[in-house]
PDB file of N, CA and C in Angstrom:
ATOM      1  N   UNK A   1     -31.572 -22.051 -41.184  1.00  0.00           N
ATOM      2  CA  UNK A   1     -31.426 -22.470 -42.556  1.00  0.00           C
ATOM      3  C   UNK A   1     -29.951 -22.710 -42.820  1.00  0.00           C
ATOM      4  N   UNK A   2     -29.769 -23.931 -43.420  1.00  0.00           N
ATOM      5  CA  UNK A   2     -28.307 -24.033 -43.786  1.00  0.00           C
ATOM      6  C   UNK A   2     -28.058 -23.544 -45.000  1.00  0.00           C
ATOM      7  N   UNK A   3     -26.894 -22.804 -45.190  1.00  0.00           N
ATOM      8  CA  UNK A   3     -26.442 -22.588 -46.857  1.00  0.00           C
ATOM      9  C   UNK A   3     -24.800 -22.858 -47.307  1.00  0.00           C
ATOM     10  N   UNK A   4     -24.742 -22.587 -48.209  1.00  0.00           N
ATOM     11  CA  UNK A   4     -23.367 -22.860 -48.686  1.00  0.00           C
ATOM     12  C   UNK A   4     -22.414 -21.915 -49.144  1.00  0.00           C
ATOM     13  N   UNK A   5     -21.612 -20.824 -48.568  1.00  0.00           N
ATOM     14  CA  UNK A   5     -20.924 -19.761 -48.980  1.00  0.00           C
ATOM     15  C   UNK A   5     -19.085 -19.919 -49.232  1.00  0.00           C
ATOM     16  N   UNK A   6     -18.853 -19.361 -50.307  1.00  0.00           N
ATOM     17  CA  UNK A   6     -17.449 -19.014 -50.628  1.00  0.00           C
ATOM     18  C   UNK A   6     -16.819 -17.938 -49.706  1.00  0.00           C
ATOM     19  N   UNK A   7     -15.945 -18.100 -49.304  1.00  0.00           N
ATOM     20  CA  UNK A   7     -14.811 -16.790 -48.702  1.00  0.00           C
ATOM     21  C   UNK A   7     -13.736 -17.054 -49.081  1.00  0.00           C
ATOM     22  N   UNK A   8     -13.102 -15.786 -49.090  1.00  0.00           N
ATOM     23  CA  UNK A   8     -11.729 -16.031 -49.380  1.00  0.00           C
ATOM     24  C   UNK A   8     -10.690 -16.523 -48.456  1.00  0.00           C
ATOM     25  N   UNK A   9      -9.610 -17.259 -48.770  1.00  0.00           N
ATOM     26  CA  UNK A   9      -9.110 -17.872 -47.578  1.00  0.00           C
ATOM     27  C   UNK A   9      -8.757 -17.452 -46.457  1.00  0.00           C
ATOM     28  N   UNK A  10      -7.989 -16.214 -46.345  1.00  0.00           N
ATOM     29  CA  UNK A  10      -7.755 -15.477 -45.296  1.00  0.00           C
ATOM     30  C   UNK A  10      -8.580 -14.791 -44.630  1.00  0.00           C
ATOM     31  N   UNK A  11      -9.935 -14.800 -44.903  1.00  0.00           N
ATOM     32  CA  UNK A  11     -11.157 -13.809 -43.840  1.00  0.00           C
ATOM     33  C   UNK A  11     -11.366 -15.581 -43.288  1.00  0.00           C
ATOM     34  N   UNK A  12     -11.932 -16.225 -43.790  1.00  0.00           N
ATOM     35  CA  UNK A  12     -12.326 -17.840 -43.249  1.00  0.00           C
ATOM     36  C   UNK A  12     -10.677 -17.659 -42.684  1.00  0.00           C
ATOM     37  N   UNK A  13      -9.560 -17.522 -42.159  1.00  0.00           N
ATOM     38  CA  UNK A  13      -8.997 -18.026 -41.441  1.00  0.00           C
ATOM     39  C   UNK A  13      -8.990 -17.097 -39.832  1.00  0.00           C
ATOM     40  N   UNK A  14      -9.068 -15.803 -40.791  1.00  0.00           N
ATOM     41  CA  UNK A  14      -9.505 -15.156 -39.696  1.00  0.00           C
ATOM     42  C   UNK A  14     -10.809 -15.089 -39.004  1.00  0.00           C
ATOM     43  N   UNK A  15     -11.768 -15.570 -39.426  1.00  0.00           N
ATOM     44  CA  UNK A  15     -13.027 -16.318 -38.856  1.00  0.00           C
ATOM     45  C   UNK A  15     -12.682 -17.001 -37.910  1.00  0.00           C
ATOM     46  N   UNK A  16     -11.961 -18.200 -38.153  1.00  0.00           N
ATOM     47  CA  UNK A  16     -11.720 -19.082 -37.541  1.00  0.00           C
ATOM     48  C   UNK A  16     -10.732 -18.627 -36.239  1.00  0.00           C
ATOM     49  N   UNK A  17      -9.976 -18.120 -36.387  1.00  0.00           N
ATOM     50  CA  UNK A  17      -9.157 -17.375 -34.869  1.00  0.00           C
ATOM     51  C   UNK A  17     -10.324 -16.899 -34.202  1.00  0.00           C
ATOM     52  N   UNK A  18     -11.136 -15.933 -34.590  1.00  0.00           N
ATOM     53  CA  UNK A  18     -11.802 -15.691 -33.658  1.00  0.00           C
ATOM     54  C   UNK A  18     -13.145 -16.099 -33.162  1.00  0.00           C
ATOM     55  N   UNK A  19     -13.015 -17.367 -33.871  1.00  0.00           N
ATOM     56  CA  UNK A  19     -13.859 -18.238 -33.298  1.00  0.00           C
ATOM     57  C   UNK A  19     -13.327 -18.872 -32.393  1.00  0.00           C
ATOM     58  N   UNK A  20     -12.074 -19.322 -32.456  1.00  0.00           N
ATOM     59  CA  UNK A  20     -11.998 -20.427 -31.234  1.00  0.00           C
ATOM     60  C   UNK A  20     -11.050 -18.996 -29.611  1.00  0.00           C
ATOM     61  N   UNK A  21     -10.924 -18.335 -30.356  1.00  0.00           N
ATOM     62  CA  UNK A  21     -11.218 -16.818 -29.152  1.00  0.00           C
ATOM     63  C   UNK A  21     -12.171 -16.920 -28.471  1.00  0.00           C
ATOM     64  N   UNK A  22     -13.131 -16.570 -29.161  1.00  0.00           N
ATOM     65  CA  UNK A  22     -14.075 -15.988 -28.431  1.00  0.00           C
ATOM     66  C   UNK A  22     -15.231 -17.287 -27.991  1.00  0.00           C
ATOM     67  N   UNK A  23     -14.930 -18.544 -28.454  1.00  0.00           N
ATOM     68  CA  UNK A  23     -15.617 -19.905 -27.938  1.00  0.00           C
ATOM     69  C   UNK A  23     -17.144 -19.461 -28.458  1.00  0.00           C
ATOM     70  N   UNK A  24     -17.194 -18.884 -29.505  1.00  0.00           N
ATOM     71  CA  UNK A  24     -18.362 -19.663 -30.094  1.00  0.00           C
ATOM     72  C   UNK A  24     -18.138 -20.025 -31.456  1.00  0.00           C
ATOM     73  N   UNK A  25     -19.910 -20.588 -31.857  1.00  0.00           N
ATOM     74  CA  UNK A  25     -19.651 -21.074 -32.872  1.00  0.00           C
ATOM     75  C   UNK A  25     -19.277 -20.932 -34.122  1.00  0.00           C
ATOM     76  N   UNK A  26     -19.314 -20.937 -35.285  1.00  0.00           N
ATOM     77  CA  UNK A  26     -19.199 -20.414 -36.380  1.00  0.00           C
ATOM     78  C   UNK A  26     -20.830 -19.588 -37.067  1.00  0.00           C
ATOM     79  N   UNK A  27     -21.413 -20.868 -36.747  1.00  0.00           N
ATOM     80  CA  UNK A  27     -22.701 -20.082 -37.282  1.00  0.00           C
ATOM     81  C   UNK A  27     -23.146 -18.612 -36.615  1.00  0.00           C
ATOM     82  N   UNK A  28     -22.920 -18.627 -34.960  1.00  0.00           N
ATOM     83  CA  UNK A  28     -23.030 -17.010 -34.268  1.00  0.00           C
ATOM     84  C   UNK A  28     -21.941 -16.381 -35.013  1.00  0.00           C
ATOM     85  N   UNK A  29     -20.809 -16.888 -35.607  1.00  0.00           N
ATOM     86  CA  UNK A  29     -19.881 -15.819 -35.772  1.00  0.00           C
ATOM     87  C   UNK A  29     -20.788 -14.710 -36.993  1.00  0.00           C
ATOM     88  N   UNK A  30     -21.033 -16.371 -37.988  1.00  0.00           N
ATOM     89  CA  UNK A  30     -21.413 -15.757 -38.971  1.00  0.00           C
ATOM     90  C   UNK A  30     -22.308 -14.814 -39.202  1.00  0.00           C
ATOM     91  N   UNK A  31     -23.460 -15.421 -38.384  1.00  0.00           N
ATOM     92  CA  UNK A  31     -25.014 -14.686 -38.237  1.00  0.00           C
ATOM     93  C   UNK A  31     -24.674 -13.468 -38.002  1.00  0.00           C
ATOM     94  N   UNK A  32     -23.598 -13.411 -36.885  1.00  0.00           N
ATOM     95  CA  UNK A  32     -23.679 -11.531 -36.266  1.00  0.00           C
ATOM     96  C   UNK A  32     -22.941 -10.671 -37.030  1.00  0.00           C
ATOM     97  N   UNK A  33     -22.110 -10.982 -37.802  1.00  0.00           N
ATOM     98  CA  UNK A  33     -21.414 -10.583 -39.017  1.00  0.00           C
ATOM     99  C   UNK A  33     -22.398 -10.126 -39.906  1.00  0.00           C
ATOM    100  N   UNK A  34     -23.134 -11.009 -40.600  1.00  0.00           N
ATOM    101  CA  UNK A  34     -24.205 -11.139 -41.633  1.00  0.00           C
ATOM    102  C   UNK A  34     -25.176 -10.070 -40.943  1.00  0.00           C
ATOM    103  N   UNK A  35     -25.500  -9.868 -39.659  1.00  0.00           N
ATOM    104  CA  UNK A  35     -26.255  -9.144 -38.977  1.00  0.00           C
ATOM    105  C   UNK A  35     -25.928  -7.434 -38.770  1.00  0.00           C
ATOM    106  N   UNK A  36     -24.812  -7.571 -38.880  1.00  0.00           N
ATOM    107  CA  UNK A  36     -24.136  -5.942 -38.620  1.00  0.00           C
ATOM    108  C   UNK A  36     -24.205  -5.473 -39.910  1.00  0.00           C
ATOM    109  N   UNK A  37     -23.782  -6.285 -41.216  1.00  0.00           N
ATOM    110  CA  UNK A  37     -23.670  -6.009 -42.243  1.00  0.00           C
ATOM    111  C   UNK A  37     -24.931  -5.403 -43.219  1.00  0.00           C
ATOM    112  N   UNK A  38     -26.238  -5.999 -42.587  1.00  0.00           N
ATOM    113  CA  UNK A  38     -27.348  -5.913 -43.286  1.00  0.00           C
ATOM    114  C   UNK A  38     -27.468  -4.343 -42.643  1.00  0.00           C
ATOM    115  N   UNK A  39     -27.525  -3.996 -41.363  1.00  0.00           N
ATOM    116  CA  UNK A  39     -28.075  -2.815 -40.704  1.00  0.00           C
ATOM    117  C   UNK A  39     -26.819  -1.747 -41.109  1.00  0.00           C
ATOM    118  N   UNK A  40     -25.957  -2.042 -41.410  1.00  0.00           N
ATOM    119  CA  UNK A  40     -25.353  -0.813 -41.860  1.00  0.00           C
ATOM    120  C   UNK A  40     -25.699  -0.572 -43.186  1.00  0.00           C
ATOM    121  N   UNK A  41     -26.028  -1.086 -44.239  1.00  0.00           N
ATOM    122  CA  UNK A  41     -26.437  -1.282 -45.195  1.00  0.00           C
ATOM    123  C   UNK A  41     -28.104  -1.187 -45.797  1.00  0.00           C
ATOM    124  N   UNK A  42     -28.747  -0.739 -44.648  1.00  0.00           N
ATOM    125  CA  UNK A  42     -30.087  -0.967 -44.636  1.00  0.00           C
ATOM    126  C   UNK A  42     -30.636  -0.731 -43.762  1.00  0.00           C
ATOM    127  N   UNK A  43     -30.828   0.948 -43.570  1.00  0.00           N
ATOM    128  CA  UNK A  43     -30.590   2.031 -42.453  1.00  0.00           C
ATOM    129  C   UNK A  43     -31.998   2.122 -42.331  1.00  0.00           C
ATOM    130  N   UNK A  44     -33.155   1.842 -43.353  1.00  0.00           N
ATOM    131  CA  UNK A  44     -34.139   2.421 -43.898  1.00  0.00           C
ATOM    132  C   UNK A  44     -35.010   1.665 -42.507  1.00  0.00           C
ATOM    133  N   UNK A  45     -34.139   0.119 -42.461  1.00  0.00           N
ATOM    134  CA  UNK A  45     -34.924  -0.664 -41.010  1.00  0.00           C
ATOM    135  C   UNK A  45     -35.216  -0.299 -40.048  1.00  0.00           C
ATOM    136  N   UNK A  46     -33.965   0.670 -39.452  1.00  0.00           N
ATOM    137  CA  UNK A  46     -34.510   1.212 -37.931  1.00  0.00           C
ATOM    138  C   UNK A  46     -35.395   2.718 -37.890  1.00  0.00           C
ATOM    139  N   UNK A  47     -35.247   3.122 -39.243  1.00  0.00           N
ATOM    140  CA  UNK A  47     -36.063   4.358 -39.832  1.00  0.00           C
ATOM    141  C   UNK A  47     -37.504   3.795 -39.697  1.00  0.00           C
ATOM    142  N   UNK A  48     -37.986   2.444 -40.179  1.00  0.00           N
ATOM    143  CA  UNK A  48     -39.194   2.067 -40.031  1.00  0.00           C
ATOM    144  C   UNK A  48     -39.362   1.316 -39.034  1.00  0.00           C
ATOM    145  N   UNK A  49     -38.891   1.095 -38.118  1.00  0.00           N
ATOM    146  CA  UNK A  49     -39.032   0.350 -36.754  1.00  0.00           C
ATOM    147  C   UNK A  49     -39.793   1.475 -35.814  1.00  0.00           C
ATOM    148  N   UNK A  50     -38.743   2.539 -36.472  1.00  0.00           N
ATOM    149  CA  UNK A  50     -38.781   3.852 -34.873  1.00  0.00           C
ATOM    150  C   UNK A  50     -40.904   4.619 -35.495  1.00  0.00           C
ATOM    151  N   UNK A  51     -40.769   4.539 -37.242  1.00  0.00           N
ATOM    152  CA  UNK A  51     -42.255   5.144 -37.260  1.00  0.00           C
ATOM    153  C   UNK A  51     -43.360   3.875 -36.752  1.00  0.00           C
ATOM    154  N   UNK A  52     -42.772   3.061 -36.338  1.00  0.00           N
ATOM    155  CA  UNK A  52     -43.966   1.628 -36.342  1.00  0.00           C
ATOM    156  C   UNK A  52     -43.879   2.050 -34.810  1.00  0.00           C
ATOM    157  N   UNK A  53     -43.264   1.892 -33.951  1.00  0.00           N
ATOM    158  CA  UNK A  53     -43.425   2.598 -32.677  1.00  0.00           C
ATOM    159  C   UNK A  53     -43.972   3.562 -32.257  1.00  0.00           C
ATOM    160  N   UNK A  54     -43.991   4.477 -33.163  1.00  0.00           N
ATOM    161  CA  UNK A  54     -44.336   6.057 -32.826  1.00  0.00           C
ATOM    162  C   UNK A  54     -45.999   5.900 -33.188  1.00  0.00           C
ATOM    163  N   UNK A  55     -46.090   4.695 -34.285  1.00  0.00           N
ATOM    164  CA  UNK A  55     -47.784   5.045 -35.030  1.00  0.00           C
ATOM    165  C   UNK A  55     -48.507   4.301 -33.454  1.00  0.00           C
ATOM    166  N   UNK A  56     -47.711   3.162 -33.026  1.00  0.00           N
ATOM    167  CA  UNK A  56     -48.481   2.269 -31.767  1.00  0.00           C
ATOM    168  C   UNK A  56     -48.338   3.547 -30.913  1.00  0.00           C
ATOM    169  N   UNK A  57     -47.702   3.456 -30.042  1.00  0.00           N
ATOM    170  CA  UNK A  57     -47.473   4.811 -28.866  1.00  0.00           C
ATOM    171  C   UNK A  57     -48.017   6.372 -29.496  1.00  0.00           C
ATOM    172  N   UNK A  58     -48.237   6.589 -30.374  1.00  0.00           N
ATOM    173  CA  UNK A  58     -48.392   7.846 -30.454  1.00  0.00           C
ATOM    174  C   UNK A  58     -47.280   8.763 -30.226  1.00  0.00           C
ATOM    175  N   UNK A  59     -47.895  10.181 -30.659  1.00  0.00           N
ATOM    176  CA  UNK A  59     -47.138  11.020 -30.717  1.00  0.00           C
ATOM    177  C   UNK A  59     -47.308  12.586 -29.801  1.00  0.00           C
ATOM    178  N   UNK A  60     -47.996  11.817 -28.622  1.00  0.00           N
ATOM    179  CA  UNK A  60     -48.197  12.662 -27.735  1.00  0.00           C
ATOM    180  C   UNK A  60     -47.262  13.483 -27.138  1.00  0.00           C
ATOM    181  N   UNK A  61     -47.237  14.695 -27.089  1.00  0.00           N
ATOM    182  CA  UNK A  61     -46.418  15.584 -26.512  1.00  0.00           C
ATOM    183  C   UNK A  61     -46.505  15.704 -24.583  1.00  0.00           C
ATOM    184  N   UNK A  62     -45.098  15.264 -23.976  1.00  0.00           N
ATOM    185  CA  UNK A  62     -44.855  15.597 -23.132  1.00  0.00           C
ATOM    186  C   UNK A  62     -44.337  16.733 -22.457  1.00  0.00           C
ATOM    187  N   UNK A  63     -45.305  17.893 -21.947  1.00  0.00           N
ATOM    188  CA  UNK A  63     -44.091  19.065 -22.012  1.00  0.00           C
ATOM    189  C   UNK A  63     -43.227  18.568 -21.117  1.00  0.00           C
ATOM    190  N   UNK A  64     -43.260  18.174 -19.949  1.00  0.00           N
ATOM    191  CA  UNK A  64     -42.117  17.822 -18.730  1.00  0.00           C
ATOM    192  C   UNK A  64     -41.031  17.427 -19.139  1.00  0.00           C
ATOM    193  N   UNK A  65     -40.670  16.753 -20.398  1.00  0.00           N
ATOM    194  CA  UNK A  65     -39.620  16.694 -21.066  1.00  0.00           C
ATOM    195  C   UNK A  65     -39.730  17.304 -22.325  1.00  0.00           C
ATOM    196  N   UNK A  66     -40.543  18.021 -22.781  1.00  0.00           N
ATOM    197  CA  UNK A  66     -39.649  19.093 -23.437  1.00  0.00           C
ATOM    198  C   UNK A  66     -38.958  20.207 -23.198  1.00  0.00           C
ATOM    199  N   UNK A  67     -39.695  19.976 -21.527  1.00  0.00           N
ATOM    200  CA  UNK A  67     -38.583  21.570 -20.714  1.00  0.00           C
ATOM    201  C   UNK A  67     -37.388  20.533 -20.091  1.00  0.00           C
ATOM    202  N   UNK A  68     -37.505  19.551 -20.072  1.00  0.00           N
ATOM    203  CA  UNK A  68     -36.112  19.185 -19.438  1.00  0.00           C
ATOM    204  C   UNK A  68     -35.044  19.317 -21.145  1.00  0.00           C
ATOM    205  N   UNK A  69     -35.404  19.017 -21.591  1.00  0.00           N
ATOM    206  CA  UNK A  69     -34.891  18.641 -23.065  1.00  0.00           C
ATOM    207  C   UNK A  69     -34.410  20.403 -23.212  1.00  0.00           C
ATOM    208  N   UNK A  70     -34.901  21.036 -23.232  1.00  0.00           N
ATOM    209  CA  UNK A  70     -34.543  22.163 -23.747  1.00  0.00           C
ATOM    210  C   UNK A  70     -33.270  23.162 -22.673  1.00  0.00           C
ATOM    211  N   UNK A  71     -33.636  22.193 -21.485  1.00  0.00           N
ATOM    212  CA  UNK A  71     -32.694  22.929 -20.415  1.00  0.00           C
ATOM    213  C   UNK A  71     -31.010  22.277 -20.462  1.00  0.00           C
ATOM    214  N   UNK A  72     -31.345  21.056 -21.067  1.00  0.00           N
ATOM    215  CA  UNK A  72     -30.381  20.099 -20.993  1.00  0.00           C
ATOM    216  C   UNK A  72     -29.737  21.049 -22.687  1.00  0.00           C
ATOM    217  N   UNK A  73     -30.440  21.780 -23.532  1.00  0.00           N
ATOM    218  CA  UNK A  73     -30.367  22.043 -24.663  1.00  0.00           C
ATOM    219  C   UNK A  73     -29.390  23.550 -24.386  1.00  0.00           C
ATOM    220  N   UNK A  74     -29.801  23.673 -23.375  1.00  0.00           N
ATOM    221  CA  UNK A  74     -29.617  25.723 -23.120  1.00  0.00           C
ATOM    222  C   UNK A  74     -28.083  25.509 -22.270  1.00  0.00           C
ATOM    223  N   UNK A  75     -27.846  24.328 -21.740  1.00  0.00           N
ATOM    224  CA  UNK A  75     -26.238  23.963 -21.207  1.00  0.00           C
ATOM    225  C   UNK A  75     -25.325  23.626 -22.165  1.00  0.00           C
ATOM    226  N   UNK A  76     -25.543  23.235 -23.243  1.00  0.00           N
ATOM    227  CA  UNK A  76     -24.633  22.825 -23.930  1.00  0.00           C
ATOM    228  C   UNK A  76     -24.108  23.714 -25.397  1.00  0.00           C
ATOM    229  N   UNK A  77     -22.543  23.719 -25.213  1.00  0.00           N
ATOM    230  CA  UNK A  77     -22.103  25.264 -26.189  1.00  0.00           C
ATOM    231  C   UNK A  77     -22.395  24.360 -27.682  1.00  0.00           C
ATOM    232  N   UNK A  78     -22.625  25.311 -28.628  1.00  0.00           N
ATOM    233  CA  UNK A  78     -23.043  24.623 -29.746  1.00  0.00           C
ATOM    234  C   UNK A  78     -21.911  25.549 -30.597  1.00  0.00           C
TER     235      UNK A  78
END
């Protein structure tokens, strides 16, 4: 989707350095920018990613790693 955004001059210039840095485009610059920004901001996503996983896979208990888990737990000073 194309859109039309304001920046202030000096982030668009600094956009632009590290665009022609890092040889891509503007739109990846932007997207992954726009992309980091949403997930720090909107934590609640990987909160409901991880229960949408857990409802498919289940929530079956492995002991073999809950004794590794707990040994790996009993080494470390807290």
């Amino acid at each position: 989707m194309k859109t039309a955004v304001s920046v202030p001059d000096d982030v668009f210039e600094e956009a632009e350095r590290l665009i022609r840095k890092t040889r891509r485009s503007r739109s990846e610059v932007y997207t992954r920018a726009l992309t980091e920004y949403l997930a720090r901001h909107a934590p609640d996503r990987v909160t409901d990613a991880m229960n949408r996983v857990i409802s498919e896979v289940g929530e079956e208990v492995d002991e073999l790693v809950v004794a590794a888990s707990r040994r790996a737990l009993d080494r470390v000073e807290w």
